[in-house]
Every structure is written in structure tokens, then in C-alpha cells.
Protein backbone atom coordinates (compact mmCIF):
# COMPACT_ATOMS: atom_id res chain seq x y z
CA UNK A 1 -7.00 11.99 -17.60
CA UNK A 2 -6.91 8.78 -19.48
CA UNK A 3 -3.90 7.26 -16.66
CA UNK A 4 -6.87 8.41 -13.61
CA UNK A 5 -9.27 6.24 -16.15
CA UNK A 6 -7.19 3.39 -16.66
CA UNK A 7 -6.05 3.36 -12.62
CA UNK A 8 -9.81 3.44 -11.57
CA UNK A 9 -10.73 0.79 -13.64
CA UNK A 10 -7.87 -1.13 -13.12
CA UNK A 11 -8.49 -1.08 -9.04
CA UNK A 12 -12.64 -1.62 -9.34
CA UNK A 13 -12.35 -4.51 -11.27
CA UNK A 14 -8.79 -5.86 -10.23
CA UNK A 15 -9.66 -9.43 -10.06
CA UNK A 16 -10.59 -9.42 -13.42
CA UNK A 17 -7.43 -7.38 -15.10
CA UNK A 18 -5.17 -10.16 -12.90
CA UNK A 19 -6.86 -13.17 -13.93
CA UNK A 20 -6.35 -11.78 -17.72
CA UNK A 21 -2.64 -11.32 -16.93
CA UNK A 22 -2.44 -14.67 -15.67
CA UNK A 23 -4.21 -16.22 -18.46
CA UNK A 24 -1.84 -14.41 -21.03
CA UNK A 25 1.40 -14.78 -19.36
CA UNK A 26 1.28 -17.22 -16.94
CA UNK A 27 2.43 -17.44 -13.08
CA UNK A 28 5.65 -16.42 -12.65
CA UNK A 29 5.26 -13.41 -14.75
CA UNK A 30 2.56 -12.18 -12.04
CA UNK A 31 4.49 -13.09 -9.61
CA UNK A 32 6.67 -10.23 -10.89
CA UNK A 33 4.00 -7.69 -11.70
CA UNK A 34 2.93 -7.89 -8.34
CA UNK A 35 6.58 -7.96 -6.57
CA UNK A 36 6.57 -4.20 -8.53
CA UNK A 37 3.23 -2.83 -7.78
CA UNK A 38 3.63 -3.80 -4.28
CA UNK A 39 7.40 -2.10 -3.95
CA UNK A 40 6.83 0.90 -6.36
CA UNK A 41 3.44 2.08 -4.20
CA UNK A 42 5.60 1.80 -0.86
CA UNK A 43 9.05 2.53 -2.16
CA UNK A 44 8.75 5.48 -4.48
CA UNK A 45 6.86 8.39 -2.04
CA UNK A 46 5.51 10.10 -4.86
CA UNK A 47 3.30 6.94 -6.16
CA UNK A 48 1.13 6.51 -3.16
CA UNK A 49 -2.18 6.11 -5.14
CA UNK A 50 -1.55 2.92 -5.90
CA UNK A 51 -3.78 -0.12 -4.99
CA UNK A 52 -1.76 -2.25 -2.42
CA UNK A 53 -4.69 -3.32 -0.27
CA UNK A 54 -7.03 -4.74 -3.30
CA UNK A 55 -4.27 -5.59 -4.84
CA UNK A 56 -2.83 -8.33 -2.24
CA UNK A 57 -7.07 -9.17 -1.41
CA UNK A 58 -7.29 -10.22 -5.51
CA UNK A 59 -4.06 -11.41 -5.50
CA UNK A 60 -4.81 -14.12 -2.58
CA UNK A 61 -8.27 -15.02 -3.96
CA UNK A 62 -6.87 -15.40 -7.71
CA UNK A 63 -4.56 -17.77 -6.06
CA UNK A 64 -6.63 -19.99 -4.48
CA UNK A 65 -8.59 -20.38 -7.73
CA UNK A 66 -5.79 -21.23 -9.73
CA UNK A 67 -3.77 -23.26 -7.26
CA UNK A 68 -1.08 -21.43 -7.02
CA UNK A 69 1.68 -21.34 -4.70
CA UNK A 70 0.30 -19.10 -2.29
CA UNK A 71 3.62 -19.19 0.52
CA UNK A 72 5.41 -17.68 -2.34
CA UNK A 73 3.04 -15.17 -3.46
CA UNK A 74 2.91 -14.29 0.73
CA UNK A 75 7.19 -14.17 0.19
CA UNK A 76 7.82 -11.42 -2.46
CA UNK A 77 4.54 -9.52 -1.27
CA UNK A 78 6.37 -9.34 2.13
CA UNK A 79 9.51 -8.57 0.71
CA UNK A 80 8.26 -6.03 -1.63
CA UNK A 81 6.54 -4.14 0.89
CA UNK A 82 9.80 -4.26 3.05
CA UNK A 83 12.25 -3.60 0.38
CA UNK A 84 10.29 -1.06 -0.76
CA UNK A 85 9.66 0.83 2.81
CA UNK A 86 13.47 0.49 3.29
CA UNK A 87 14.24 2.37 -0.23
CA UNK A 88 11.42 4.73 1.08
CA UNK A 89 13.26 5.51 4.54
CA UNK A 90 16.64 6.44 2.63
CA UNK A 91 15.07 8.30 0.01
CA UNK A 92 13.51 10.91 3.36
CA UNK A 93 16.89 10.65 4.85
CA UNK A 94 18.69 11.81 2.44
CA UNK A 95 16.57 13.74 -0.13
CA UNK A 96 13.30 15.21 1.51
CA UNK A 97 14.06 18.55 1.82
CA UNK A 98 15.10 19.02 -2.25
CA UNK A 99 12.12 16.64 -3.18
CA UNK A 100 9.49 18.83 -0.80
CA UNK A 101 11.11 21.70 -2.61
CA UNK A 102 9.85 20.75 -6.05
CA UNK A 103 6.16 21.20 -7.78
CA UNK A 104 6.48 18.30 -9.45
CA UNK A 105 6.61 16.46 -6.25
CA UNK A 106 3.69 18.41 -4.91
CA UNK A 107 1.68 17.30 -7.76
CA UNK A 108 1.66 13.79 -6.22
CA UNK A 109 2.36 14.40 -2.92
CA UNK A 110 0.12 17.75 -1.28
CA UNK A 111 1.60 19.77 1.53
CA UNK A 112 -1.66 18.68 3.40
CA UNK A 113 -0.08 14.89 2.97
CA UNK A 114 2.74 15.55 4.18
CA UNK A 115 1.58 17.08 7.09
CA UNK A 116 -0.88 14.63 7.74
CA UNK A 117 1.86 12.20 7.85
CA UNK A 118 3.76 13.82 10.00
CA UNK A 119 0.88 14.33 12.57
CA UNK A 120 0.48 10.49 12.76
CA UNK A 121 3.81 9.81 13.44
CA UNK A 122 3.78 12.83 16.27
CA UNK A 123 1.07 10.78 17.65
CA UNK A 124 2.36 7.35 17.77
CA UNK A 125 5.91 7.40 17.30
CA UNK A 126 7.67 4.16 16.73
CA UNK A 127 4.57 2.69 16.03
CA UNK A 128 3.32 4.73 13.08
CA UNK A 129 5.56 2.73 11.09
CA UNK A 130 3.51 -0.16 11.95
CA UNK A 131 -0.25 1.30 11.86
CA UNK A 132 0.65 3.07 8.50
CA UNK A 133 0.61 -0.22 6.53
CA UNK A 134 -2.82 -0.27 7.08
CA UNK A 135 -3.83 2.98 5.80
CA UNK A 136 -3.74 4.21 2.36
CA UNK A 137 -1.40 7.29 1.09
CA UNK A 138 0.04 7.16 4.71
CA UNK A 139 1.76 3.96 4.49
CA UNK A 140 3.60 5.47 1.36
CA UNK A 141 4.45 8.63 3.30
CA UNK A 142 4.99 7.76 6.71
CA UNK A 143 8.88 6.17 6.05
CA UNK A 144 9.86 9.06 4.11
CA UNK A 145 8.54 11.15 6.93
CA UNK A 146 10.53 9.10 9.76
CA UNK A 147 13.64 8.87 7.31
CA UNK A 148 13.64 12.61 7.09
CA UNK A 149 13.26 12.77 11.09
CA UNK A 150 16.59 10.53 11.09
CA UNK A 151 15.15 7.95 12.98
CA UNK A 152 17.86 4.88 13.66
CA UNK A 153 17.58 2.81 11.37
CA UNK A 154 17.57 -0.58 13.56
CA UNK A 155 14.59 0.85 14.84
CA UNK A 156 12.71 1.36 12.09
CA UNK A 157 13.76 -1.67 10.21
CA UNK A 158 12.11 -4.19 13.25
CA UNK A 159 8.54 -2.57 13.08
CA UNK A 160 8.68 -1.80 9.58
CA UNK A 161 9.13 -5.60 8.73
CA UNK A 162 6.86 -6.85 11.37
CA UNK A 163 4.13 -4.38 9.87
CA UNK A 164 4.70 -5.45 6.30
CA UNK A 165 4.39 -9.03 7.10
CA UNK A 166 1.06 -8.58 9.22
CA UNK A 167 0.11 -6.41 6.22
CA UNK A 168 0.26 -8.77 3.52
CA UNK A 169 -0.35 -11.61 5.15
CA UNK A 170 -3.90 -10.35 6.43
CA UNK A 171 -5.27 -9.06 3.08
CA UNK A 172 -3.58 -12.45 1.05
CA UNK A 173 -5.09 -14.43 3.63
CA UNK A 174 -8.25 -12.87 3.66
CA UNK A 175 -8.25 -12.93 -0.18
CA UNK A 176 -7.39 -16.51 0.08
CA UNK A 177 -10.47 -17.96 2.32
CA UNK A 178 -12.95 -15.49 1.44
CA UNK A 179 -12.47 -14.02 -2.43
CA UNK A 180 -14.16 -17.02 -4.02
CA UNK A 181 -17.31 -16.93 -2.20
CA UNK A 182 -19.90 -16.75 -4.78
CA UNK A 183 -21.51 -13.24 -3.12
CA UNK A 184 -18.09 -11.82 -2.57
CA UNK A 185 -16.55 -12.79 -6.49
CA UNK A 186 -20.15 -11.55 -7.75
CA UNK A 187 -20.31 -8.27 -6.00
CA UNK A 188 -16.34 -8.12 -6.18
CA UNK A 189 -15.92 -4.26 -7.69
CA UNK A 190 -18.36 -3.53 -4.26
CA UNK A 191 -15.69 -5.34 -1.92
CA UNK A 192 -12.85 -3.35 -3.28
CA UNK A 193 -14.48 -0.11 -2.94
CA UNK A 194 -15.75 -1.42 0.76
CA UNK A 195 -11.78 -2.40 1.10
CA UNK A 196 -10.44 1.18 0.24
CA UNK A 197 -13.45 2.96 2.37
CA UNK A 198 -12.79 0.93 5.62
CA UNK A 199 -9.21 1.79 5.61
CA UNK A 200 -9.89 5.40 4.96
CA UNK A 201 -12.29 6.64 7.41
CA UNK A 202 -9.68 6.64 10.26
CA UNK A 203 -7.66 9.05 8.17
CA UNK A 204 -10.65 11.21 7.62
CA UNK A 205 -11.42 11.32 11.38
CA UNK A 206 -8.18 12.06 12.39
CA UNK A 207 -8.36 14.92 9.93
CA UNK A 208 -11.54 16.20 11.31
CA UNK A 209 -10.16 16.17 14.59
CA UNK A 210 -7.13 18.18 13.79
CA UNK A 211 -9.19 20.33 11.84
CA UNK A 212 -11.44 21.05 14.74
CA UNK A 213 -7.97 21.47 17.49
CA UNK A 214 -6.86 24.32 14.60
């Protein structure tokens, strides 16, 4: 209960927690931090609760505050979301059916995910890879899912690092130009939870919908 605390505040009032962080350790240790948040939520399937979107959209407007080298901040996000969608594609290849198989798993990651997941990429195909960066709990899924399906590799490595550097790059950017407005850094806890809501609702349709074809 007290993790579910911590994780909620951490995500409504992210800009804060980082610029603490940066204060106490300095650049290149958040550099780091980051890297990790960014490749454990899309590299380990069972962590898909984690904040990527606010996370990058804090990250870029805490950079442009301090002065920070934001080209290397775009880098490791980039790579970390690739790296980390790469370990994710293995990981379904070669151990999905033993981790669907155990409750601790489900405990993280529902049947209902899972099946949600793989309705999306039923839908779209090669290009769920790419339209599952920019939905949360999917993004985390949807390479397991396609790793488990045994789709080639070459494939999925293309889209997957064309959608990971669209991915970052909008929410950093956006973060970048926009996060130090005076209404937007003032009502910032309000942006996040706008952030999270926006990317949601297509999920929720789509589960309406499937809902109502059942």
C-alpha cells in the first residue's frame, strides 16, 4: 500500500521529486535514473505502471530550466525505450508461456491485459508496435505479445525504433517548449494527470467496443 502511495505521489508531482534529485546529486546521476525508469517500464513486462509519458514531459521541461544538455537527455531516453522494447521482445519469445503460467505474474499483468494487447496487435499488425508507445500499459505489453507471436525480428526492430524515437522525442520536446510556462509549471500535478487521461481514453474505447462485439 505504501509502494501505490509513494508511485502516485511520485507521478502527480514528478517535476518536483526530479528537480530534488537533481539538486542532490547532480546531472549525470539523472541522467541515469531516467535511462532506468525509461528501460525497466518498457523492458521488464511485468512493470508497466510506470510513468514513461510524465516522466520524459518533466524530464524535458526540468531541462530547459537548468540548461542541460537536452540532445543527450533525447539519446539515452531513445535508447532506453529501444533497448528496453528489444529485452521485452526476447523475454515473449522465449518465456511467455511459463511467465503467463504464474500468479505472480498475473498480479502485475491481468489476463484482461494481456488480451487487450493482443487485440491491438490483431488489429494493426506491424504497426501496433509503433501506436503502442503512445499508450500506457500497452506499450509495455505489446512486444512481449509480438515476441511470443514470433514475429521476425528485423521487422520488429525498424518500427520499434522509429516508434521509440517519435515517442520520446514528442513528450521531451513538448516538455522542453512548453513545461516552464508559468500556467503549465503552476497547475503542473493537473498536466500530468491531463497527460495520463489523454493517452488512456483510446484504450478505454477500444475496450468498450470489444465489450459491446462480445
Amino acid at each position: 500500500m505504501e509502494t501505490i502511495k509513494f508511485l502516485i505521489d511520485f507521478v502527480l508531482h514528478i517535476d518536483k521529486h526530479l528537480g530534488e534529485l537533481m539538486m542532490q546529486h547532480g546531472p549525470w546521476w539523472m541522467y541515469g535514473i531516467i535511462f532506468l525508469i525509461i528501460f525497466i517500464e518498457t523492458g521488464v513486462v511485468f512493470m508497466p505502471f510506470l510513468p514513461g509519458d510524465s516522466l520524459l514531459f518533466a524530464s524535458g521541461a526540468l531541462w530547459a530550466a537548468t540548461g542541460n544538455n537536452i540532445f543527450l537527455l533525447l539519446f539515452l531516453c531513445i535508447s532506453a525505450a529501444v533497448i528496453g522494447d528489444n529485452c521485452n521482445y526476447f523475454i515473449g519469445r522465449n518465456f511467455s508461456d511459463y511467465l503467463k503460467s504464474r500468479v505472480w505474474f498475473k498480479k502485475f499483468v491481468s489476463d484482461e491485459n494481456i488480451k487487450d494487447a493482443e487485440n491491438f496487435v490483431a488489429k494493426h499488425g506491424g504497426k501496433s508496435i509503433f501506436l503502442a508507445r503512445f499508450f500506457p500499459i500497452i506499450r509495455t505489453i505489446v512486444p512481449f505479445i509480438v515476441g511470443a507471436g514470433k514475429m521476425k525480428y528485423s521487422k520488429f526492430r525498424i518500427i520499434d525504433f522509429f516508434g521509440g524515437l517519435c515517442w520520446c522525442t514528442l513528450f521531451v520536446s513538448v516538455g522542453y517548449f512548453f513545461g516552464n510556462i508559468p500556467f503549465v509549471k503552476n497547475n503542473f500535478s493537473v498536466v500530468v494527470i491531463a497527460i495520463i487521461l489523454i493517452s488512456l481514453i483510446p484504450l478505454v474505447i477500444g475496450a468498450i467496443k470489444s465489450r459491446k462485439k462480445a
